[in-house]
Protein backbone atom coordinates (compact mmCIF):
# COMPACT_ATOMS: atom_id res chain seq x y z
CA UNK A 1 0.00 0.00 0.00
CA UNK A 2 2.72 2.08 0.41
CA UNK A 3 3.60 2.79 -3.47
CA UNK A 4 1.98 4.68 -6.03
CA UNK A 5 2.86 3.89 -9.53
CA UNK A 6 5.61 6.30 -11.21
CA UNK A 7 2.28 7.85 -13.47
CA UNK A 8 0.55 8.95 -10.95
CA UNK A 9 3.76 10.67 -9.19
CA UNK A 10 4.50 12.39 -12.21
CA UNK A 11 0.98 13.89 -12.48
CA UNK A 12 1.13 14.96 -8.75
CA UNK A 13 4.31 17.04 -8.95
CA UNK A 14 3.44 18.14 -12.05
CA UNK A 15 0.29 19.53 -11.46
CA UNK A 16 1.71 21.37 -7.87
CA UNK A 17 4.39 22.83 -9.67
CA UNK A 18 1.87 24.41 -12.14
CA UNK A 19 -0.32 25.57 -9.12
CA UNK A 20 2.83 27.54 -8.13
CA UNK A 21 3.75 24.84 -5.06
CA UNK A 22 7.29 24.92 -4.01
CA UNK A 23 9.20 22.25 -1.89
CA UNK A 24 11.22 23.02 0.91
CA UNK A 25 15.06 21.53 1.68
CA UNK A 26 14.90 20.46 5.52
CA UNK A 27 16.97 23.00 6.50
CA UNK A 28 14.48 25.46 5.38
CA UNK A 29 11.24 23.28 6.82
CA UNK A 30 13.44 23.90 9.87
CA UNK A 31 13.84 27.37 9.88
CA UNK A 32 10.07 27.38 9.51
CA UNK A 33 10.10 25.37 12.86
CA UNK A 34 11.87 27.88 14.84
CA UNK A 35 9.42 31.00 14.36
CA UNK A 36 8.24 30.09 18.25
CA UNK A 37 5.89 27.80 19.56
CA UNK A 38 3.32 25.70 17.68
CA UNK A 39 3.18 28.64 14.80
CA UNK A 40 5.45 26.41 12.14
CA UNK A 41 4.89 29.15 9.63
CA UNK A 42 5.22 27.21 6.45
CA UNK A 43 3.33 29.21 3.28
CA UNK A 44 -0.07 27.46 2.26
CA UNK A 45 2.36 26.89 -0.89
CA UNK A 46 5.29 25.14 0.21
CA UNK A 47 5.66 21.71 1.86
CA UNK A 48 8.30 19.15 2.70
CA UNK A 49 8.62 16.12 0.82
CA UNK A 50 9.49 13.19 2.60
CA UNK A 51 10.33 9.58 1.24
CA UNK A 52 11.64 7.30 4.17
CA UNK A 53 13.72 3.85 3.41
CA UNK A 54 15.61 5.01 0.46
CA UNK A 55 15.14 1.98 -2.14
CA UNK A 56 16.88 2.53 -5.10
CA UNK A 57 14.10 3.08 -6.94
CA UNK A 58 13.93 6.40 -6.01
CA UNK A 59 17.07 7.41 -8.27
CA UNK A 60 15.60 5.53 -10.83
CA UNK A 61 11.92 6.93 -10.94
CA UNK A 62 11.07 9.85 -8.26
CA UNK A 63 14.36 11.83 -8.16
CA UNK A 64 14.17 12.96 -11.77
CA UNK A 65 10.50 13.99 -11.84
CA UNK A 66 11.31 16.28 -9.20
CA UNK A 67 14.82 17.62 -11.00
CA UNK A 68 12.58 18.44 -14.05
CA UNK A 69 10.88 20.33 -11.94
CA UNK A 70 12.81 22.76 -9.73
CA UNK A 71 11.57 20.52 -6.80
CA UNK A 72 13.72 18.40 -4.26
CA UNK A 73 13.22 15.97 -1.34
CA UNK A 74 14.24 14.55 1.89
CA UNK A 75 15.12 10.81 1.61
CA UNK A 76 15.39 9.41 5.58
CA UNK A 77 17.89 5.96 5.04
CA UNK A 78 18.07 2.74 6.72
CA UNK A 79 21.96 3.41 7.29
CA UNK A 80 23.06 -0.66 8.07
CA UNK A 81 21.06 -1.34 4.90
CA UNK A 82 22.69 1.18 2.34
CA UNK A 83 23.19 -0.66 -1.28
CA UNK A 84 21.50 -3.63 0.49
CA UNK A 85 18.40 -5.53 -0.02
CA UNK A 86 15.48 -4.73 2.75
CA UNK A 87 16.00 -7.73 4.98
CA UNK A 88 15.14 -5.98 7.70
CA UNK A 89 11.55 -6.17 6.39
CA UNK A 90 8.83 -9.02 5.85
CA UNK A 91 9.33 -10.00 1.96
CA UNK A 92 6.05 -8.93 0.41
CA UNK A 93 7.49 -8.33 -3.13
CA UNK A 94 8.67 -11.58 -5.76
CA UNK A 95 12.05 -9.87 -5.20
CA UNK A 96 13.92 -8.20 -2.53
CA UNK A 97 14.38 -4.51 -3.08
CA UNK A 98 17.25 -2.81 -2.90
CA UNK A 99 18.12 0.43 -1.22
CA UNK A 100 20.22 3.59 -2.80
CA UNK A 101 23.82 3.09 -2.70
CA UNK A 102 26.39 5.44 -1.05
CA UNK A 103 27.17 6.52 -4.85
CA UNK A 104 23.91 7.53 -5.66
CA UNK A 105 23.03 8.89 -2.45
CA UNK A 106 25.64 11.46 -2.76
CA UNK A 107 25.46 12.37 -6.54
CA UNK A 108 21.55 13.22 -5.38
CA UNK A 109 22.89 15.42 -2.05
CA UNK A 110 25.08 17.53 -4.92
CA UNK A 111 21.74 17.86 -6.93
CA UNK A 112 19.96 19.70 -4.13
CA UNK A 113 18.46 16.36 -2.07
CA UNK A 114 18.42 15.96 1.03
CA UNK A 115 19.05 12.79 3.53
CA UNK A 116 18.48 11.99 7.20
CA UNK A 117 18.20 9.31 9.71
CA UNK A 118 15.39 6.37 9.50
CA UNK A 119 17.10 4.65 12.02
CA UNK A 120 20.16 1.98 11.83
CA UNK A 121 17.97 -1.14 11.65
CA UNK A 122 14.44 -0.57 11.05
CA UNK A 123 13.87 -1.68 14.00
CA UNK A 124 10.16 -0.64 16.03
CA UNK A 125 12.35 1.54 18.55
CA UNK A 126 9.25 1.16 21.19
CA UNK A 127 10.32 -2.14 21.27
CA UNK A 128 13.40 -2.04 22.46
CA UNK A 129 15.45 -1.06 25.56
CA UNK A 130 16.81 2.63 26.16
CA UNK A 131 20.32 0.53 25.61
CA UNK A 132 19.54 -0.42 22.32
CA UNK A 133 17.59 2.47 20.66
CA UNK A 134 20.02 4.79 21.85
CA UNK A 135 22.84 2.86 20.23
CA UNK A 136 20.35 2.20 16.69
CA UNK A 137 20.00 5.93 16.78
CA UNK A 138 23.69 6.97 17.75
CA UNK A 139 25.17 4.74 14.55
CA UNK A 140 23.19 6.28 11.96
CA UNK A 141 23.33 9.93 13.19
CA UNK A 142 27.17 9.17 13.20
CA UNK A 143 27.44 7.27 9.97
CA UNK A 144 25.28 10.11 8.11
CA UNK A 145 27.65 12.72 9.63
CA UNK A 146 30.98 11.23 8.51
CA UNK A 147 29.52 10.60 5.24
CA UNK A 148 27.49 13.27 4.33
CA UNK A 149 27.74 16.03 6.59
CA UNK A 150 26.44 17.23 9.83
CA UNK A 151 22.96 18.20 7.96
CA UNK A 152 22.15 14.74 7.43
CA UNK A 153 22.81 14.23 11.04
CA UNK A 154 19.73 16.37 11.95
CA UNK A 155 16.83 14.68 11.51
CA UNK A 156 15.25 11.19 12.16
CA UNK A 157 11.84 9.57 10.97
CA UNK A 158 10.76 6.84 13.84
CA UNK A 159 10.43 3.69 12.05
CA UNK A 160 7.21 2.29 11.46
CA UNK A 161 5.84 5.69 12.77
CA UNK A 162 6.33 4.36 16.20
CA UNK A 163 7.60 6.70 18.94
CA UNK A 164 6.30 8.04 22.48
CA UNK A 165 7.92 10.09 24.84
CA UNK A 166 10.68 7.82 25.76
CA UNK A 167 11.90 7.28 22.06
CA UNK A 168 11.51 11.12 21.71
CA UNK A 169 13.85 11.70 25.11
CA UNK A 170 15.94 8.79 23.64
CA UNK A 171 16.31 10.83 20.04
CA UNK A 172 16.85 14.12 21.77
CA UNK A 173 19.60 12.78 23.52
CA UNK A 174 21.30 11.53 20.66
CA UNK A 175 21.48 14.93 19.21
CA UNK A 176 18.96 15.15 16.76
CA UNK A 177 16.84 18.14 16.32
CA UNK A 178 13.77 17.17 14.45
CA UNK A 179 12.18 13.63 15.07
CA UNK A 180 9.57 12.40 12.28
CA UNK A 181 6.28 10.22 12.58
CA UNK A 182 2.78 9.07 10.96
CA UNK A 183 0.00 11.36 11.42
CA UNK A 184 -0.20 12.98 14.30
CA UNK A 185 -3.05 15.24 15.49
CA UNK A 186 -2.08 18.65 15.99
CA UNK A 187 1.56 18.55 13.98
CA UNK A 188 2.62 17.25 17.70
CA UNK A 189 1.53 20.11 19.56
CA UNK A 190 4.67 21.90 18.60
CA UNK A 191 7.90 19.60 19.38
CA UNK A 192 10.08 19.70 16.51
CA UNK A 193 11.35 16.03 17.74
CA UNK A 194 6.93 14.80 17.25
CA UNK A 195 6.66 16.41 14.02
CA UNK A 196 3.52 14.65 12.10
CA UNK A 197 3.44 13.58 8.28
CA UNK A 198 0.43 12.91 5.89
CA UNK A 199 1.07 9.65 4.01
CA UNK A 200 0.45 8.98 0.13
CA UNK A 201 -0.72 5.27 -0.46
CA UNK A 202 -1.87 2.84 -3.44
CA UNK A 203 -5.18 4.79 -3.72
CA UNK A 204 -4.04 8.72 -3.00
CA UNK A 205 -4.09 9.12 -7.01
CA UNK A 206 -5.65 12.52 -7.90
CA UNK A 207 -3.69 15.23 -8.93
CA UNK A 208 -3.17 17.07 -5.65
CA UNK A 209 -2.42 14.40 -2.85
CA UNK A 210 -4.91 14.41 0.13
CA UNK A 211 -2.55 15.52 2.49
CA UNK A 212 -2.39 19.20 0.81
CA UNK A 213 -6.02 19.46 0.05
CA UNK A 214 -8.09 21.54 2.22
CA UNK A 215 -11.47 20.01 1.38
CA UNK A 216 -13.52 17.39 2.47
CA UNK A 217 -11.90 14.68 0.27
CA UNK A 218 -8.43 15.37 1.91
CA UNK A 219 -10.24 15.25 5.58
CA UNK A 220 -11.36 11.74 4.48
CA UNK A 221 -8.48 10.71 2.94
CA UNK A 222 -6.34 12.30 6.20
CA UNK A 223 -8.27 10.38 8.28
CA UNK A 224 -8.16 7.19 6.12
CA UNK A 225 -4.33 7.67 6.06
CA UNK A 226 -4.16 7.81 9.67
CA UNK A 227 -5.91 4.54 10.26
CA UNK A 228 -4.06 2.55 7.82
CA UNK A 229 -0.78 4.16 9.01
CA UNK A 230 -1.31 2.65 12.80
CA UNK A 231 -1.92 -0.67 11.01
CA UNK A 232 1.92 -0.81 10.23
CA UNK A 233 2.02 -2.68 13.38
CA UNK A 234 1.62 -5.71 11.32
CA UNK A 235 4.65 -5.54 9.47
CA UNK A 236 6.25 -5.70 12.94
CA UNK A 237 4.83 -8.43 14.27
CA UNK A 238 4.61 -10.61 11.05
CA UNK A 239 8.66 -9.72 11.15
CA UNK A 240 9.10 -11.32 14.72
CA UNK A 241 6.73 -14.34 13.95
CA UNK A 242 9.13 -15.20 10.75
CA UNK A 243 12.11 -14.88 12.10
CA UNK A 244 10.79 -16.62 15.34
CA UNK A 245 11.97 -13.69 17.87
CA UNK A 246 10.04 -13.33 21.12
């Protein structure tokens, strides 16, 4: 569910760029954040684009739609899976996919992208102990820093969506500054470390994605994306069940 075809992208950015939409780098999207408060004055025109894993595929398909059109992206890695299949994940697909290699990675960061933290492992970080989410999230701040710079190092998008207030302390504390999740009510009242994101799935195919329409279709499909975004729970428990952890 968590695809749309290349088509349908294409249409998307096509048709925001035509409306006059811009997208924002994160380092702008965070200077946007630091206004004061809960008032994250971002323009009614401008949003951040977010992809989180990283699979190659991106390169292949998203990134150049977006080149064409003045527009760039923030790309949150799985850094112990970089130019390696997605083992960390239940295998829904005929074929493993692969994720973007360090090569391509960084030809895409001279072009304008951007890249942050999804975590070392994949791993559900509520899952774990403070040990071991603070070490996940230590690696691949540190691994994005010595390879791409300290902006990389910045951000994080919880895995799965999954975080409460200890994974948020937990992130804090290993020095990042903006922490991403599913959809969260109320943008997360203002924390830049419970920052909420609007989803695009299989079905989100008209030409302006429900999470940037302000009519009653993009309440429905908000709400619809919210619902199916707490059901990645699955994924996470179908993983533990086939590898037999307990």
């Amino acid at each position: 569910m968590t695809r749309i075809a290349r088509s349908v992208f294409e249409r998307q950015m096509t048709a925001l760029a035509t409306a006059g939409w811009k997208t924002l780098t994160l380092a702008q999207f965070s200077d946007c954040l630091r206004t004061g408060n809960s008032a994250f004055r971002i323009p009614h025109s401008e949003f951040l684009l977010t992809f989180d894993d990283g699979y190659a595929e991106l390169a292949a398909h998203a990134y150049p739609v977006l080149a064409e059109l003045g527009f760039t992206a923030t790309t949150f890695l799985v850094t112990d899976f970089i130019g390696r299949d997605n083992t960390w994940d239940v295998r829904y697909t005929w074929r493993r996919l692969r994720h973007l290699d360090w090569d391509a990675i960084e030809r895409w960061q001279a072009r304008g992208f951007g890249f942050a933290s999804h975590g070392a492992t994949h791993a559900r970080l509520t899952w774990l102990s403070d040990a071991a989410v603070a070490e996940d999230l230590s690696r691949s701040r540190q691994t994005l820093r010595t390879r791409l710079g300290r902006g990389a190092a910045r951000a994080v998008a919880y895995p799965f969506g999954a975080a409460d207030a200890r994974i948020i302390r937990l992130a804090k504390e290993a020095g990042y500054e903006m922490g991403f999740g599913g959809v969260w009510e109320g943008g997360g009242h203002g924390d830049p470390l419970r920052l909420g994101r609007v989803p695009a799935y299989l079905w989100d195919a008209w030409d302006v994605p429900f999470g940037l329409r302000d009519d009653a279709l993009g309440a429905l499909g908000r709400f619809v994306a919210g619902v199916t975004n707490r059901c990645a729970l699955a994924s996470s428990v179908m993983k533990r069940l086939v590898s037999g952890e307990r």
